[in-house]
Protein backbone atom coordinates (compact mmCIF):
# COMPACT_ATOMS: atom_id res chain seq x y z
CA UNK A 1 10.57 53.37 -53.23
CA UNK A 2 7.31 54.13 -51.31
CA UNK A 3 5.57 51.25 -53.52
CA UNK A 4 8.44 48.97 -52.37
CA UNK A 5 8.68 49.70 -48.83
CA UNK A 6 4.55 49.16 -49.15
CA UNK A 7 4.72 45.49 -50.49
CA UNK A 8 7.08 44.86 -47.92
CA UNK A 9 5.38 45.65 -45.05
CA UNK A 10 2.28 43.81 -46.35
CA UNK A 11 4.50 40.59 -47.10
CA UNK A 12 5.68 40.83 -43.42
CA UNK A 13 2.02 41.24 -42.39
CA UNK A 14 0.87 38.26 -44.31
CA UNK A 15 3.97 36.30 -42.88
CA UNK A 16 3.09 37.53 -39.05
CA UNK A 17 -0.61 36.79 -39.66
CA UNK A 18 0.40 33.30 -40.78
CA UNK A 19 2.34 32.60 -37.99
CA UNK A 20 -0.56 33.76 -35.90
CA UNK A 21 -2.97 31.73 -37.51
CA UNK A 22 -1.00 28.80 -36.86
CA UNK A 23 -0.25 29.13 -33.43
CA UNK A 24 -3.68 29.86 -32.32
CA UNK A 25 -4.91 26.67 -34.14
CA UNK A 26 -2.39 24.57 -32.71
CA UNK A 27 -3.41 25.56 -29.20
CA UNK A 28 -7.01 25.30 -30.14
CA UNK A 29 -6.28 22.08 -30.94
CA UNK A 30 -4.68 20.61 -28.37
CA UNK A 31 -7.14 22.40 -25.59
CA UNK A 32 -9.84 20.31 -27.97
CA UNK A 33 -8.18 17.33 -27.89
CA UNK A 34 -9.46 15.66 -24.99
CA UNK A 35 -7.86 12.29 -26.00
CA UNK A 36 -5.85 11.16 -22.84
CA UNK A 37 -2.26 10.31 -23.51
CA UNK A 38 0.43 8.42 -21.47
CA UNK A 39 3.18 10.45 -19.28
CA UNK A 40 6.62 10.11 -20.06
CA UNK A 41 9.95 10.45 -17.98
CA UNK A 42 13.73 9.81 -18.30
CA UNK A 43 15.74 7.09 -16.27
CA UNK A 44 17.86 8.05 -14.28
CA UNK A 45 20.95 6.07 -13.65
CA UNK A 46 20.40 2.56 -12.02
CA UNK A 47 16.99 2.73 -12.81
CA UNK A 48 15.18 -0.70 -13.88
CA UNK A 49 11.76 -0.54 -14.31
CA UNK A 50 10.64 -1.86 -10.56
CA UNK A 51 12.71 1.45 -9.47
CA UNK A 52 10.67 3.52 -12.05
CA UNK A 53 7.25 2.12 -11.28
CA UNK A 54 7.95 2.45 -7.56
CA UNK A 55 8.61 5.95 -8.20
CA UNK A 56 5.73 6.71 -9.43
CA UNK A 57 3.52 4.61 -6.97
CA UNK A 58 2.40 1.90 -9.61
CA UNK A 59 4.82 -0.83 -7.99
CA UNK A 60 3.07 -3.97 -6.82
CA UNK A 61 0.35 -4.31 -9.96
CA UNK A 62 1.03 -7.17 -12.56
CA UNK A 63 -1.25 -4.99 -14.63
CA UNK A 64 1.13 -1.47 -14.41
CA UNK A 65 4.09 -3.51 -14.80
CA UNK A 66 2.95 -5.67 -18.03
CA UNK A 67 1.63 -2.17 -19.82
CA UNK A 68 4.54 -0.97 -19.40
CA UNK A 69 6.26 -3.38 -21.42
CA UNK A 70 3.32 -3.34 -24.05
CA UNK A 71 3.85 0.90 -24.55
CA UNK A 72 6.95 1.00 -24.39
CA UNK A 73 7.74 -2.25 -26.90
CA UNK A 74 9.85 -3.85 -24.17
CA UNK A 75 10.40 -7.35 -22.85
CA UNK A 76 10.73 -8.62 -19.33
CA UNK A 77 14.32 -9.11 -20.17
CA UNK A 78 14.93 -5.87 -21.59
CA UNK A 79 17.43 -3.06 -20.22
CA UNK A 80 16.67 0.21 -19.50
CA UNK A 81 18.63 3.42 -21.63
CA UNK A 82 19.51 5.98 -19.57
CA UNK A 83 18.18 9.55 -20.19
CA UNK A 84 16.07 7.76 -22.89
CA UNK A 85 12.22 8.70 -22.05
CA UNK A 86 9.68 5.62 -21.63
CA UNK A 87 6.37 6.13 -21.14
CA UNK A 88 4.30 5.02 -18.23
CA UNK A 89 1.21 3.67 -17.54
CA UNK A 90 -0.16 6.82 -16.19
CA UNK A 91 -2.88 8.34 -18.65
CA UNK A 92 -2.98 12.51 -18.76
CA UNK A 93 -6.50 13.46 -18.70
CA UNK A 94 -7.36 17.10 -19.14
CA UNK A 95 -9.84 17.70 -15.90
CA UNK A 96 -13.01 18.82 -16.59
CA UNK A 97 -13.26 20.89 -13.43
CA UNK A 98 -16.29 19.29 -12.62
CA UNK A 99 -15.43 16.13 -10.96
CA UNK A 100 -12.68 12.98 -10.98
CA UNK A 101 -15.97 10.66 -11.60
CA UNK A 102 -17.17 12.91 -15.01
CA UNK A 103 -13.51 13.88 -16.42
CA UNK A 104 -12.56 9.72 -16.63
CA UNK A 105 -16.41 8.86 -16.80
CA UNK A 106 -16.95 6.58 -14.07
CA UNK A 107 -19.63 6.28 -11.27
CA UNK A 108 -17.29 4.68 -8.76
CA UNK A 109 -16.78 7.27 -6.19
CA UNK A 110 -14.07 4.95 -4.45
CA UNK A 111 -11.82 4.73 -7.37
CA UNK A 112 -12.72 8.41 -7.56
CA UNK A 113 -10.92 9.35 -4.39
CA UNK A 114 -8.00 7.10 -4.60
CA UNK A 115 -7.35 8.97 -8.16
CA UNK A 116 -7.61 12.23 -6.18
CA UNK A 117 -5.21 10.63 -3.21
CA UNK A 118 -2.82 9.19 -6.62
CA UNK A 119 -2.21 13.31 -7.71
CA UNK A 120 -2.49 14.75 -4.14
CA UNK A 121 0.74 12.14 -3.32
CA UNK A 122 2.82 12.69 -6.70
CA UNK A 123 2.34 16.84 -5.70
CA UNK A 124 3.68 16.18 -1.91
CA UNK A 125 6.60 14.34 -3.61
CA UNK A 126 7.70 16.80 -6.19
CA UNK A 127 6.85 14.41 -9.54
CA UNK A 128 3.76 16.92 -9.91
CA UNK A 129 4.57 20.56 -9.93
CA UNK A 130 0.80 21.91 -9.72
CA UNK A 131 -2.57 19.95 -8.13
CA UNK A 132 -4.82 18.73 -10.90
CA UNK A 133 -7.78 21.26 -10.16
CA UNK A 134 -5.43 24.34 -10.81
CA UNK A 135 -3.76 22.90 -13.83
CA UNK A 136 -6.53 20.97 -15.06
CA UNK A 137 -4.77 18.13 -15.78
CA UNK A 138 -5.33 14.43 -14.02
CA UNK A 139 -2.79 12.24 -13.84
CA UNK A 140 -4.57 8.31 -13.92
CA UNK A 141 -2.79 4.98 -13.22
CA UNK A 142 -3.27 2.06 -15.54
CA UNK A 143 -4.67 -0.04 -13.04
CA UNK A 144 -7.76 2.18 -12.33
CA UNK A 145 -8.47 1.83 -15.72
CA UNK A 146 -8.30 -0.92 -17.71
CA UNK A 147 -7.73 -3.50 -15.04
CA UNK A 148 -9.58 -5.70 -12.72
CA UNK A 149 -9.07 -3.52 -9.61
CA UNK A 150 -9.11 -6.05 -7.15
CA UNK A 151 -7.09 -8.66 -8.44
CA UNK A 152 -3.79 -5.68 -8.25
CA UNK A 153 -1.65 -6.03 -6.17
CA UNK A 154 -2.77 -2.53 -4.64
CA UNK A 155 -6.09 -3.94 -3.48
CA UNK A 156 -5.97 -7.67 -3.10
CA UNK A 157 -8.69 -7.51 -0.41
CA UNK A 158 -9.34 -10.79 0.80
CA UNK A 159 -11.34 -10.98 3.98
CA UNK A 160 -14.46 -12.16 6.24
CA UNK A 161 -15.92 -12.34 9.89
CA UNK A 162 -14.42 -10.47 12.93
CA UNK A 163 -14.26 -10.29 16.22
CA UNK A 164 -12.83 -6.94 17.20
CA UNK A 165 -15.68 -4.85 18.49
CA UNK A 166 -18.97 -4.95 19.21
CA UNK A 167 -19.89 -2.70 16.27
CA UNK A 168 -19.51 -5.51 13.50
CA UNK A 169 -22.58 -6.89 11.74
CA UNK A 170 -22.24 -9.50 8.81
CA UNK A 171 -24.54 -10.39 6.33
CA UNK A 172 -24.11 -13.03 3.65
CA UNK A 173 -22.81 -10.30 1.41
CA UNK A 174 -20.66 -7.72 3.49
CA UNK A 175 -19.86 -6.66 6.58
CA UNK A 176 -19.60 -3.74 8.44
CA UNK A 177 -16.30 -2.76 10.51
CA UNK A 178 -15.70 0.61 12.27
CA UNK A 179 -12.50 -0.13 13.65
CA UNK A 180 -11.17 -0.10 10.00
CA UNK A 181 -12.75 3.80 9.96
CA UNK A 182 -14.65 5.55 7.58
CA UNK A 183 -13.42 4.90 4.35
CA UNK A 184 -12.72 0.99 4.94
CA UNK A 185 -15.38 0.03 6.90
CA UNK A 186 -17.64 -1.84 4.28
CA UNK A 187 -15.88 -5.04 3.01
CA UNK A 188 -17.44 -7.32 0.65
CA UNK A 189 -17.50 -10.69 1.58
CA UNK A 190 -15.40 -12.76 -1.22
CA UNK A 191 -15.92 -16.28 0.38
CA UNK A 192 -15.63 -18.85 3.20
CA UNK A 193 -12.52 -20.34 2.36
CA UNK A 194 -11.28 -19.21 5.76
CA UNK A 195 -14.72 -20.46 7.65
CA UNK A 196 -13.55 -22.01 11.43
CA UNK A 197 -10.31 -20.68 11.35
CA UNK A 198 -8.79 -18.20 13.60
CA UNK A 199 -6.41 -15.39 13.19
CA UNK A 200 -4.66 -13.25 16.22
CA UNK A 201 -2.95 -10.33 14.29
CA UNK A 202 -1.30 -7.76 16.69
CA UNK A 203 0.52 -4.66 16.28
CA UNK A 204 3.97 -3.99 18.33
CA UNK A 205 4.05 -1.75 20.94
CA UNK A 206 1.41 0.74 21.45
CA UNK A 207 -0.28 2.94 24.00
CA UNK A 208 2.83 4.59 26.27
CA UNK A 209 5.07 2.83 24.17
CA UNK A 210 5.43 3.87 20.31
CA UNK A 211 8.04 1.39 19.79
CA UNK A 212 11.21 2.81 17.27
CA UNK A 213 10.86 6.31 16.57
CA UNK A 214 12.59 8.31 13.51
CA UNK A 215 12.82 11.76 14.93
CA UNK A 216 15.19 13.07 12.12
CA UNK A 217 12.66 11.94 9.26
CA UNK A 218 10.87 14.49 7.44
CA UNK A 219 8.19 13.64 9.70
CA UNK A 220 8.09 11.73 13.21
CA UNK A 221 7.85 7.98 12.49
CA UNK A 222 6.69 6.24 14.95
CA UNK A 223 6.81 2.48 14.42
CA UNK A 224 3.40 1.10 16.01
CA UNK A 225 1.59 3.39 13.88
CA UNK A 226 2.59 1.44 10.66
CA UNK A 227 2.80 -1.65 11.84
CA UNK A 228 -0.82 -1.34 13.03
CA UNK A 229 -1.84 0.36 10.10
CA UNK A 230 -0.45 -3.06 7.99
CA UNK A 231 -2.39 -5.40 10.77
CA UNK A 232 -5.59 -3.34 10.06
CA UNK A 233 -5.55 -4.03 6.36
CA UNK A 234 -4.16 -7.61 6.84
CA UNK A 235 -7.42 -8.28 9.45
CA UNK A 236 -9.62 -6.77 6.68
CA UNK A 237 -8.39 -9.24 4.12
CA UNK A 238 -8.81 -12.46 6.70
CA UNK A 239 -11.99 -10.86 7.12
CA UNK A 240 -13.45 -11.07 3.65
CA UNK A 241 -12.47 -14.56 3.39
CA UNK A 242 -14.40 -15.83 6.48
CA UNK A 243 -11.78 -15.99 9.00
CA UNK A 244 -12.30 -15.22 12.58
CA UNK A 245 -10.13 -12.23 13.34
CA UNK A 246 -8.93 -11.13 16.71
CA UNK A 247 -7.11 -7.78 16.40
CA UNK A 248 -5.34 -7.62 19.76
CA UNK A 249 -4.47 -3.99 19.79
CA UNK A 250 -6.73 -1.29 18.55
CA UNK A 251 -6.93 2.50 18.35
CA UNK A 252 -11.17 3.23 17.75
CA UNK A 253 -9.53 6.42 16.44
CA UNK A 254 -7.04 5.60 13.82
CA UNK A 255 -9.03 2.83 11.29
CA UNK A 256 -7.05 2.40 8.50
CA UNK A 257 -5.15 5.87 7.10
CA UNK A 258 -3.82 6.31 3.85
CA UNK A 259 -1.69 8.78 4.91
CA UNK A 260 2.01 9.44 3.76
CA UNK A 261 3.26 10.15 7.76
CA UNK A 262 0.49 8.67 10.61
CA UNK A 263 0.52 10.53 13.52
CA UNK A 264 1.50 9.64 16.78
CA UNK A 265 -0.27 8.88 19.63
CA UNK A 266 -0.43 6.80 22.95
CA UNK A 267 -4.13 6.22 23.06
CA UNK A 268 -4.08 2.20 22.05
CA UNK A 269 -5.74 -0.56 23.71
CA UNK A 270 -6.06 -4.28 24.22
CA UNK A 271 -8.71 -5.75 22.62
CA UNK A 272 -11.05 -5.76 25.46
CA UNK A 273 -10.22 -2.08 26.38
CA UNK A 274 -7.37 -3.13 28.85
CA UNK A 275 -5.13 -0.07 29.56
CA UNK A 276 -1.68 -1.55 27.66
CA UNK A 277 0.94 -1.63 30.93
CA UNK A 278 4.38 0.53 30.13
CA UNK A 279 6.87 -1.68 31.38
CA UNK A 280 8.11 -4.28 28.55
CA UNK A 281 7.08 -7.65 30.35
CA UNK A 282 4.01 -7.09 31.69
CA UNK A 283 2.58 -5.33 28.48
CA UNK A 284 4.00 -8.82 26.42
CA UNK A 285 2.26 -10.84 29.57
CA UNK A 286 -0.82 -9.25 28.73
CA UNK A 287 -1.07 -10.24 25.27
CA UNK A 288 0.08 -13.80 25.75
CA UNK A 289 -2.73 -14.15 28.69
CA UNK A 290 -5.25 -12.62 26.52
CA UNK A 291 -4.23 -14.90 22.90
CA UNK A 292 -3.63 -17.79 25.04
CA UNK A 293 -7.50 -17.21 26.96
CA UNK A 294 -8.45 -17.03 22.89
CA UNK A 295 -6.86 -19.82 22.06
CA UNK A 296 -8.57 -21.98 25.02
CA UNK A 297 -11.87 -20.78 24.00
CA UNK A 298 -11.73 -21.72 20.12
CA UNK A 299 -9.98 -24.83 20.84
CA UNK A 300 -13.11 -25.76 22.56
CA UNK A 301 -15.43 -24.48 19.65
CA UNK A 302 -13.52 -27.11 17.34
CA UNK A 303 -11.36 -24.36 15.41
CA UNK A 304 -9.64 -26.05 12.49
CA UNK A 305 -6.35 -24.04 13.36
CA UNK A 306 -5.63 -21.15 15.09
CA UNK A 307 -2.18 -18.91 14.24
CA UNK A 308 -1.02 -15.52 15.35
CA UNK A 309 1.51 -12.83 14.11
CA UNK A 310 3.45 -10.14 15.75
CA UNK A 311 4.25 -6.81 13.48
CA UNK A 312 6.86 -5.01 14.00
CA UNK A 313 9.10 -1.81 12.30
CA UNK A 314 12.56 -2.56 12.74
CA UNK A 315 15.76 -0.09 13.84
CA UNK A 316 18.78 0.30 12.47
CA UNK A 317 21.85 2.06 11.19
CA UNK A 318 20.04 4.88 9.04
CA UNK A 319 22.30 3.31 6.14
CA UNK A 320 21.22 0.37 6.10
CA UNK A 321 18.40 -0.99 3.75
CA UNK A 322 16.66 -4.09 4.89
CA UNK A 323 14.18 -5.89 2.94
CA UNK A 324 11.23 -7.90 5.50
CA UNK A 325 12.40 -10.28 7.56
CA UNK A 326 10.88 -13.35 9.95
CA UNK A 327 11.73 -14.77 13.25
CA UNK A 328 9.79 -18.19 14.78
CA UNK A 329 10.47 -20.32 17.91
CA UNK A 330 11.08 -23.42 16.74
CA UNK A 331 9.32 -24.86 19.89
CA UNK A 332 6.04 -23.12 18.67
CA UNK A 333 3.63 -25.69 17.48
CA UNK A 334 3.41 -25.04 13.69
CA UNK A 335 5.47 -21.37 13.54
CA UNK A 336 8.51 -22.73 11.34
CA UNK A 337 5.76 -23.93 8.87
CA UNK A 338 3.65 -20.99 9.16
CA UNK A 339 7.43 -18.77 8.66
CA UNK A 340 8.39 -20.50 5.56
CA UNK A 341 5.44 -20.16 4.01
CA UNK A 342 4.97 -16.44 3.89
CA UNK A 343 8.98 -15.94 3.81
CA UNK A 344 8.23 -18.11 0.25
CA UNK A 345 5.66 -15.42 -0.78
CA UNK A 346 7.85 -12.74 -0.23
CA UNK A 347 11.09 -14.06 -1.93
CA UNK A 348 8.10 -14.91 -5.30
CA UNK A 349 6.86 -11.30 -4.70
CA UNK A 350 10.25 -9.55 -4.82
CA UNK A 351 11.33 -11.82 -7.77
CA UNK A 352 8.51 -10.26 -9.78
CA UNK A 353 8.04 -7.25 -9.02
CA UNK A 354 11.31 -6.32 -8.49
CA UNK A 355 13.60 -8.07 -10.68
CA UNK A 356 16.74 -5.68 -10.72
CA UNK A 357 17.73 -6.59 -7.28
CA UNK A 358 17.62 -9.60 -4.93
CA UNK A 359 15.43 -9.98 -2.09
CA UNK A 360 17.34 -10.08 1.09
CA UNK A 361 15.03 -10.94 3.85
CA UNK A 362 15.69 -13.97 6.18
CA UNK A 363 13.86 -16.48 8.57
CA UNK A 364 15.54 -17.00 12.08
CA UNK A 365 14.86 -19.04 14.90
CA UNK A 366 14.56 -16.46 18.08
CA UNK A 367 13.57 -17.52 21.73
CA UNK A 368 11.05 -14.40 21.67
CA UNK A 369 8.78 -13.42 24.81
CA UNK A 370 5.50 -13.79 22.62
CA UNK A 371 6.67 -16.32 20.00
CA UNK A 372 7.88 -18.72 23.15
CA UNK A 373 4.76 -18.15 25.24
CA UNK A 374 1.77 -17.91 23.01
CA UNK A 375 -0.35 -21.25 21.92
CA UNK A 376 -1.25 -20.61 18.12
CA UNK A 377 1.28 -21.16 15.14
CA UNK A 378 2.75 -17.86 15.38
CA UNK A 379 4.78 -15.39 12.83
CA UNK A 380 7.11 -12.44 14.14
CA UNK A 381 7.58 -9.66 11.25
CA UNK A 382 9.86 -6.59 10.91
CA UNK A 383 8.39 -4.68 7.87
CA UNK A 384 11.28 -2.26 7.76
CA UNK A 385 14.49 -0.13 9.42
CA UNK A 386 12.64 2.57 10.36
CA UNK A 387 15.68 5.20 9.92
CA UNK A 388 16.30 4.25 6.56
CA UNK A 389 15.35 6.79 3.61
CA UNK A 390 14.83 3.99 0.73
CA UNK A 391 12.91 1.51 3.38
CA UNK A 392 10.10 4.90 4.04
CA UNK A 393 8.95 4.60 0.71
CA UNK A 394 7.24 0.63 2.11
CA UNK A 395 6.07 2.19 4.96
CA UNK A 396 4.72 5.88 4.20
CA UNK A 397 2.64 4.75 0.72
CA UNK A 398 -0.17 3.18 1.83
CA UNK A 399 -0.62 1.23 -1.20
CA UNK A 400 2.71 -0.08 -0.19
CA UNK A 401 1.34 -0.90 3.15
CA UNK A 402 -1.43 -2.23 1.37
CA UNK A 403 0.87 -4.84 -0.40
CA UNK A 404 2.86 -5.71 2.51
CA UNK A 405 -0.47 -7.09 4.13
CA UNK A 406 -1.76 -8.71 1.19
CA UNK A 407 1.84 -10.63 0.95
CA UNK A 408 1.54 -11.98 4.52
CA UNK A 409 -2.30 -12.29 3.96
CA UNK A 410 -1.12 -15.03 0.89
CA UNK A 411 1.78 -16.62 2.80
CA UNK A 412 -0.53 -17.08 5.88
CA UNK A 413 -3.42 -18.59 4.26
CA UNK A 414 -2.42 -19.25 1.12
CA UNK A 415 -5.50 -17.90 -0.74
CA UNK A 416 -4.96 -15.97 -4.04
């Protein structure tokens, strides 16, 4: 009986040493494996795969959207499972706790930092449950990968010469802009397609007027922050393509944020460091006599054409979702031209990229202050209702803000 109860408790040894040995290779392995792999996730109902890409802040790339298809053995046509998992075209890296630059094994500290920005944003909205440098794992869009960077639709940045401040110096290469701030002040110059052209492109509002405000938001909204954010990146693109650029309302301060929620503040100017006047008419006065004294001046200089847009965040009903819309004055010299145009690009855009539901923006004639007074072809845009949870998500990503300006920087100018 002894001899028994002996080989029994060496079988069970040999069994619990076994299963031992196995687990501790398994994990061995996998913390060796430093293959990255792609991240996976479930649809949820109603989901199409716009909705899941959006989610997941890889919306608005041609790239994210077509591996997508590839990994997941899909067609543009196809229809979503629900609770079936899909892959994305995020890569899983396992962080070397070194640096972004070593773990992926690039030099480019730019991409670096909008990598770091990608996992800092998916943590603040609860699709990461721990930051990359505690749980050593990196989370990597497609599109900073294996794509052409620039030609995404995060980063179409299409720009040239300014006029904003007396702090810009061009070269035949790049130019230097420190009203776009720190991070954004370097732009390559692309071209000169835009040479002798010239573009007004002001933010609404501003100074002692923030325009609509979303108080019961997570955070305050306040609407001439985004809409100048969006008319920053917009002037950057014009910028890089040789265009003359005239931002008519600035904040030295601000530059261009990436941001989820901008802050607020009253501290904006005109573009010649005019205090901006509180009451509604004479601030809109202002910026007509200022364009139109642009206008005059360029006119002179033998500009080949001159046009101007207003941005603007909309307010609404908090339940009601509303796509980008356009108003012209169809007395304006060129603006129902210049309207169509980018209200074209954005119906294309939408069709693309988001294919499970129609876009529902509009053009409309409106006897505006600024669109009736001003001289240049001119464009009046309302990004988004402001009090509405789904529009946020085009206002507080600022690769979302990035696309809206590289839409209107298309359907202005028509450069691709």
């Amino acid at each position: 009986m002894l001899y028994l109860h002996f080989q029994l408790t060496y079988r069970n040894m040999r069994i619990i040493f076994f299963i031992l040995f196995t687990i501790t290779t398994t994990v061995n392995a996998f913390c060796n494996n430093t293959e990255p792999y792609y991240f996976s996730t479930k649809v949820n109902e109603g989901d199409g795969i716009s909705n899941i890409l959006h989610r997941y802040m890889l919306a608005g790339s041609k790239c994210n959207y077509e591996k997508f298809l590839e990994i997941n053995d899909l067609s543009s046509k196809s229809v979503l499972k629900m609770h079936k998992e899909y892959k994305l075209p995020v890569k899983i890296f396992r962080y070397d706790g070194n640096s972004i630059r070593t773990t992926i094994k690039t030099n480019d500290m730019e991409k670096a930092i909008r990598v770091k920005k990608y996992n800092e944003d998916l943590l603040a909205k609860g699709l990461r449950s721990t930051s990359f440098s505690s749980s050593r794992i990196l989370w990597v869009p497609h599109h900073e990968i294996e794509c052409d960077y620039e030609n995404t639709e995060f980063n179409v940045a299409n720009v040239t010469e300014i006029s904003t401040s007396n702090d810009s110096k061009k070269s035949n290469k790049s130019l230097t802009e420190s009203l776009f701030g720190s991070n954004y002040s370097k732009l390559e110059i692309l071209d000169n397609k835009l040479a002798n052209q010239v573009f007004y492109v002001g933010s609404g509002h501003g100074g002692p007027d923030p325009g609509a405000v979303c108080e019961e938001c997570a955070k305050t909204m306040c609407e001439d922050e985004y809409a100048y954010d969006v008319a920053l990146r917009l002037a950057r693109n014009l910028m890089q393509h040789g265009a003359t650029v005239h931002v008519m309302i600035q904040d030295p301060n601000d530059g261009i944020r990436d941001e989820l929620y901008l802050k607020c503040d009253r501290d904006e100017i005109l573009h010649d460091g005019s205090t901006i006047p509180l009451g509604q008419i004479p601030r809109l006065q202002q910026r007509v006599d200022a364009m139109n004294k642009l206008y005059k001046k360029h006119k002179k200089q033998g500009a080949i054409s001159q046009k101007a847009i207003m941005i603007h965040v909309d307010s609404r009903s908090k339940d009601k979702n509303q796509d980008v819309f356009f108003y012209y004055y169809n007395q304006n010299n060129g603006g129902e031209e210049l309207v169509q145009s980018v209200f074209n690009t954005f119906e294309e855009k939408y069709k693309f990229y988001r294919k499970d539901k129609d876009y529902k923006g509009f053009m409309e004639d409106r006897n505006l202050f600024e669109l009736r007074k001003v001289k240049p072809a001119s464009i009046y845009v309302e990004l988004a209702n402001i009090r509405n949870e789904f529009d946020h998500k085009r206002l507080i990503h600022s690769y979302n803000r990035q696309a809206l300006a590289n839409w209107l920087f298309e359907g202005m100018t028509g450069v691709k």
